[in-house]
N, C-alpha and C. Protein backbone atom coordinates (compact mmCIF):
# COMPACT_ATOMS: atom_id res chain seq x y z
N UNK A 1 -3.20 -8.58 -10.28
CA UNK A 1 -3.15 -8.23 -8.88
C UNK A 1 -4.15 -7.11 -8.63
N UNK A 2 -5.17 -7.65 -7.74
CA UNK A 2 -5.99 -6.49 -7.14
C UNK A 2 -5.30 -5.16 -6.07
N UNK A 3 -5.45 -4.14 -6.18
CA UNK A 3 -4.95 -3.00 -6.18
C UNK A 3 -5.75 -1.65 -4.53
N UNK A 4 -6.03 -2.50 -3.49
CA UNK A 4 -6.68 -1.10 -2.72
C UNK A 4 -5.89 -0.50 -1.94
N UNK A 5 -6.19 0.74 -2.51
CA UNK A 5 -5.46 2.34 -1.55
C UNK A 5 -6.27 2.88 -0.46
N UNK A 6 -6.24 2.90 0.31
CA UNK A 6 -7.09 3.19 1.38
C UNK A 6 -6.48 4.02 2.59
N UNK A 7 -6.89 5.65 2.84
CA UNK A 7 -6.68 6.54 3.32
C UNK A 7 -7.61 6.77 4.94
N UNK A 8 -6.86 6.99 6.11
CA UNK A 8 -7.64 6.85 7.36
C UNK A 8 -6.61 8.29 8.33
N UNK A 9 -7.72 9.37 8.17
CA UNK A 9 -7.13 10.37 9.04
C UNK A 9 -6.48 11.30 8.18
N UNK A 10 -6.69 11.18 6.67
CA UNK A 10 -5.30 12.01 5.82
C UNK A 10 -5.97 12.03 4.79
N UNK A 11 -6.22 13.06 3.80
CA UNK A 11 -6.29 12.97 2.42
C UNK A 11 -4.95 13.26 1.50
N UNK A 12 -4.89 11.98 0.56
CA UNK A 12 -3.42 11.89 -0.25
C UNK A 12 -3.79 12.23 -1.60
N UNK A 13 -3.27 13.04 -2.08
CA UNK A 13 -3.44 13.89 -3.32
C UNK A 13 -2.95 12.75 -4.26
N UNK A 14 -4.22 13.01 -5.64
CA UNK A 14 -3.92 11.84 -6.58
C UNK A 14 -2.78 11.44 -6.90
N UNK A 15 -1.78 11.97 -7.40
CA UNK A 15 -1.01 11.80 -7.81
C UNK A 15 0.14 10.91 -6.77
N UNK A 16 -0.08 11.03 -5.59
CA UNK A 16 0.41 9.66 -4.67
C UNK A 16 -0.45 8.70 -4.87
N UNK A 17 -1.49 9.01 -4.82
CA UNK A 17 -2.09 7.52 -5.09
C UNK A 17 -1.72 6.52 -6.19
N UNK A 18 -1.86 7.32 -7.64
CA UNK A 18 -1.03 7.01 -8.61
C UNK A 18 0.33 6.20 -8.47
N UNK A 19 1.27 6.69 -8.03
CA UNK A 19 2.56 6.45 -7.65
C UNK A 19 2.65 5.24 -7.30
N UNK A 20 1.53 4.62 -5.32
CA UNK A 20 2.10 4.07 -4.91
C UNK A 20 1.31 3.03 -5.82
N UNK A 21 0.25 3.27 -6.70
CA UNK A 21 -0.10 2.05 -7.26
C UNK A 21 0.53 1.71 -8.36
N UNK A 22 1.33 2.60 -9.13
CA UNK A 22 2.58 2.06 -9.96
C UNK A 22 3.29 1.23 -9.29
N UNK A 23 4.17 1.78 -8.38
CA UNK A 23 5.08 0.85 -7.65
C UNK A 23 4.81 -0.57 -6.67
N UNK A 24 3.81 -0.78 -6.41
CA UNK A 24 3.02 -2.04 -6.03
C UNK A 24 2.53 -3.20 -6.99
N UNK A 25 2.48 -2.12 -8.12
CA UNK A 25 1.93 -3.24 -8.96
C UNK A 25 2.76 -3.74 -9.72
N UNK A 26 4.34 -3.54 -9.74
CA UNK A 26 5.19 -4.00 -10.07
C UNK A 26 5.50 -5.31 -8.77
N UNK A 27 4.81 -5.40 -8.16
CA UNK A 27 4.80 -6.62 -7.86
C UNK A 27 4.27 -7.60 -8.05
N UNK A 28 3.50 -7.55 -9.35
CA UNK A 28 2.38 -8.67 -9.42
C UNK A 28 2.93 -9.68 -10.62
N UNK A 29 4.60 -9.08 -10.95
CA UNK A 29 5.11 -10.39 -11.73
C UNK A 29 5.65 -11.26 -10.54
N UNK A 30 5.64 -11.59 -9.33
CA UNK A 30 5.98 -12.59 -8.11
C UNK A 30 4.72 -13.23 -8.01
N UNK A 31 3.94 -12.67 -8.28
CA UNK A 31 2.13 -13.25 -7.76
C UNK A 31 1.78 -13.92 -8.78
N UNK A 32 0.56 -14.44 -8.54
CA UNK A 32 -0.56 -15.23 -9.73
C UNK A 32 -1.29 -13.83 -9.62
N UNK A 33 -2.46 -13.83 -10.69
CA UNK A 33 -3.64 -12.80 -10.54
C UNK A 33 -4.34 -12.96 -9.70
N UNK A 34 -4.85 -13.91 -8.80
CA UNK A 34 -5.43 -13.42 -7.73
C UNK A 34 -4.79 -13.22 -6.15
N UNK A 35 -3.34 -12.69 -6.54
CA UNK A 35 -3.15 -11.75 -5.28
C UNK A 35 -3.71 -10.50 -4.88
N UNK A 36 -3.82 -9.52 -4.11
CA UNK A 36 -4.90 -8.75 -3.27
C UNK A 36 -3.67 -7.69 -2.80
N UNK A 37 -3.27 -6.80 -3.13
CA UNK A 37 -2.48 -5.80 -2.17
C UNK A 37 -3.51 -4.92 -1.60
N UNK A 38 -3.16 -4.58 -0.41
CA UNK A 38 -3.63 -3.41 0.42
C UNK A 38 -2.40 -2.05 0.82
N UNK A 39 -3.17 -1.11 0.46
CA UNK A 39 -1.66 0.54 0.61
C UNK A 39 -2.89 0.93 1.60
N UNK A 40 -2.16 1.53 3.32
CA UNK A 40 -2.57 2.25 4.03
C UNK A 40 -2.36 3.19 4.27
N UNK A 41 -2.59 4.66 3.95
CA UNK A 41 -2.16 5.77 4.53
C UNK A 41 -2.77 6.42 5.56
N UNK A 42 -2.12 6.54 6.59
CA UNK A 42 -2.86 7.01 7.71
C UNK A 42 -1.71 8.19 8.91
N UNK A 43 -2.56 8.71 9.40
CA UNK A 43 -1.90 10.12 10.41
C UNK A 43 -2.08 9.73 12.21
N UNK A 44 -0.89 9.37 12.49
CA UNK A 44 -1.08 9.01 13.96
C UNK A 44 -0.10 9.59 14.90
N UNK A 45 -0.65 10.47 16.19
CA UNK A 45 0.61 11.06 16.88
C UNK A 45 1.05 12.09 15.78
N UNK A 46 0.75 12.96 14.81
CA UNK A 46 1.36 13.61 13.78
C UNK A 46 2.48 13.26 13.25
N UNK A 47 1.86 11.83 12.87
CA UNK A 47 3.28 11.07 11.71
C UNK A 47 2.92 10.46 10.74
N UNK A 48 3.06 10.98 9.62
CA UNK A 48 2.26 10.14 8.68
C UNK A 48 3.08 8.70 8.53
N UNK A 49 2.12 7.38 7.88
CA UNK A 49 2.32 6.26 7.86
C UNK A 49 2.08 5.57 6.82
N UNK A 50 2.72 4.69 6.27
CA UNK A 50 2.26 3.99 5.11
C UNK A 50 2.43 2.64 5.18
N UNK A 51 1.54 1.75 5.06
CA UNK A 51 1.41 0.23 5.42
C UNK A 51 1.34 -0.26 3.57
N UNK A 52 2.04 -1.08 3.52
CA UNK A 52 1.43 -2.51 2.41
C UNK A 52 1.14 -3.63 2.60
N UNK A 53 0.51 -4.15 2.66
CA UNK A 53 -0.03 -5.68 2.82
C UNK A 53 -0.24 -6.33 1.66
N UNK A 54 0.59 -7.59 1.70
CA UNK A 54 0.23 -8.46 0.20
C UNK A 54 -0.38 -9.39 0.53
N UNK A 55 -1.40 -10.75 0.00
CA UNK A 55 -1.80 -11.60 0.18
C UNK A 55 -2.41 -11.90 -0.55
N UNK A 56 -1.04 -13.54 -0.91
CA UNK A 56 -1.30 -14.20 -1.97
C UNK A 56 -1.60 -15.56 -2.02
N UNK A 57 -1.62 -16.85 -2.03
CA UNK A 57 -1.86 -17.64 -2.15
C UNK A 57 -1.16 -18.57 -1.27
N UNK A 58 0.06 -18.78 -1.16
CA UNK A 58 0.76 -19.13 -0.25
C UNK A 58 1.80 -18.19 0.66
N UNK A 59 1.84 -16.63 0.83
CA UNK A 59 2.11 -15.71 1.44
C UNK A 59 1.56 -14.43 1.61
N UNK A 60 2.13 -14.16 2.87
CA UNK A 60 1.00 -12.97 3.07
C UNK A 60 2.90 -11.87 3.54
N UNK A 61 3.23 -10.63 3.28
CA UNK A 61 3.46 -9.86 3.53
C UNK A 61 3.61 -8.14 3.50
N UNK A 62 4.38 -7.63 4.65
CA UNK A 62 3.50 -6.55 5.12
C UNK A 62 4.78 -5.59 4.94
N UNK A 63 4.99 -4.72 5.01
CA UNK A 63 5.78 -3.69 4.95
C UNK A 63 5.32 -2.38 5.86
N UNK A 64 6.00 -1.43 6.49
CA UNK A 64 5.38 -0.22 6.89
C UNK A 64 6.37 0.63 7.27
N UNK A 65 5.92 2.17 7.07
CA UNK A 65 7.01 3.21 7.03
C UNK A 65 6.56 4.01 7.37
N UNK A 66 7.00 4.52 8.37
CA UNK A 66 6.88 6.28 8.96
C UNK A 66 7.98 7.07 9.26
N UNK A 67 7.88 7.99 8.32
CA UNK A 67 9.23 8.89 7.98
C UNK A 67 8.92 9.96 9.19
N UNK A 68 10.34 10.64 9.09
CA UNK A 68 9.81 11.93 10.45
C UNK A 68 9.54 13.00 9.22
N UNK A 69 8.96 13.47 8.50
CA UNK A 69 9.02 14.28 7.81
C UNK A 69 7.55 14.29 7.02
């Protein structure tokens, strides 16, 4: 499973980056190898946000979270 972290409005200290790509890539025993995740972190309205996007071969899904904190 291909793996991009991609930051818009925010810089995320390595060690999140790390993290969320541990925990994503525990999804790639559901996938074949050429599934594609996308991690978004981004700052909107002063809320940070975090998007995942999977897309795989016969599915594509998305997840997203913005905590108040």
């Amino acid at each position: 499973m291909k793996i991009q972290v991609t930051e818009k409005k925010v810089h995320i200290p390595e060690n999140v980056r790390a993290y969320a790509e541990k925990k994503v890539g525990k999804l790639a025993r559901y996938f074949r190898a050429d599934a594609e995740a996308f991690v978004v972190f981004s700052v909107e309205k002063n809320r940070n946000k975090a998007e995942i996007t999977v897309h795989a071969a016969n599915a594509h899904l998305r997840a997203r979270e913005s905590p108040s904190d």
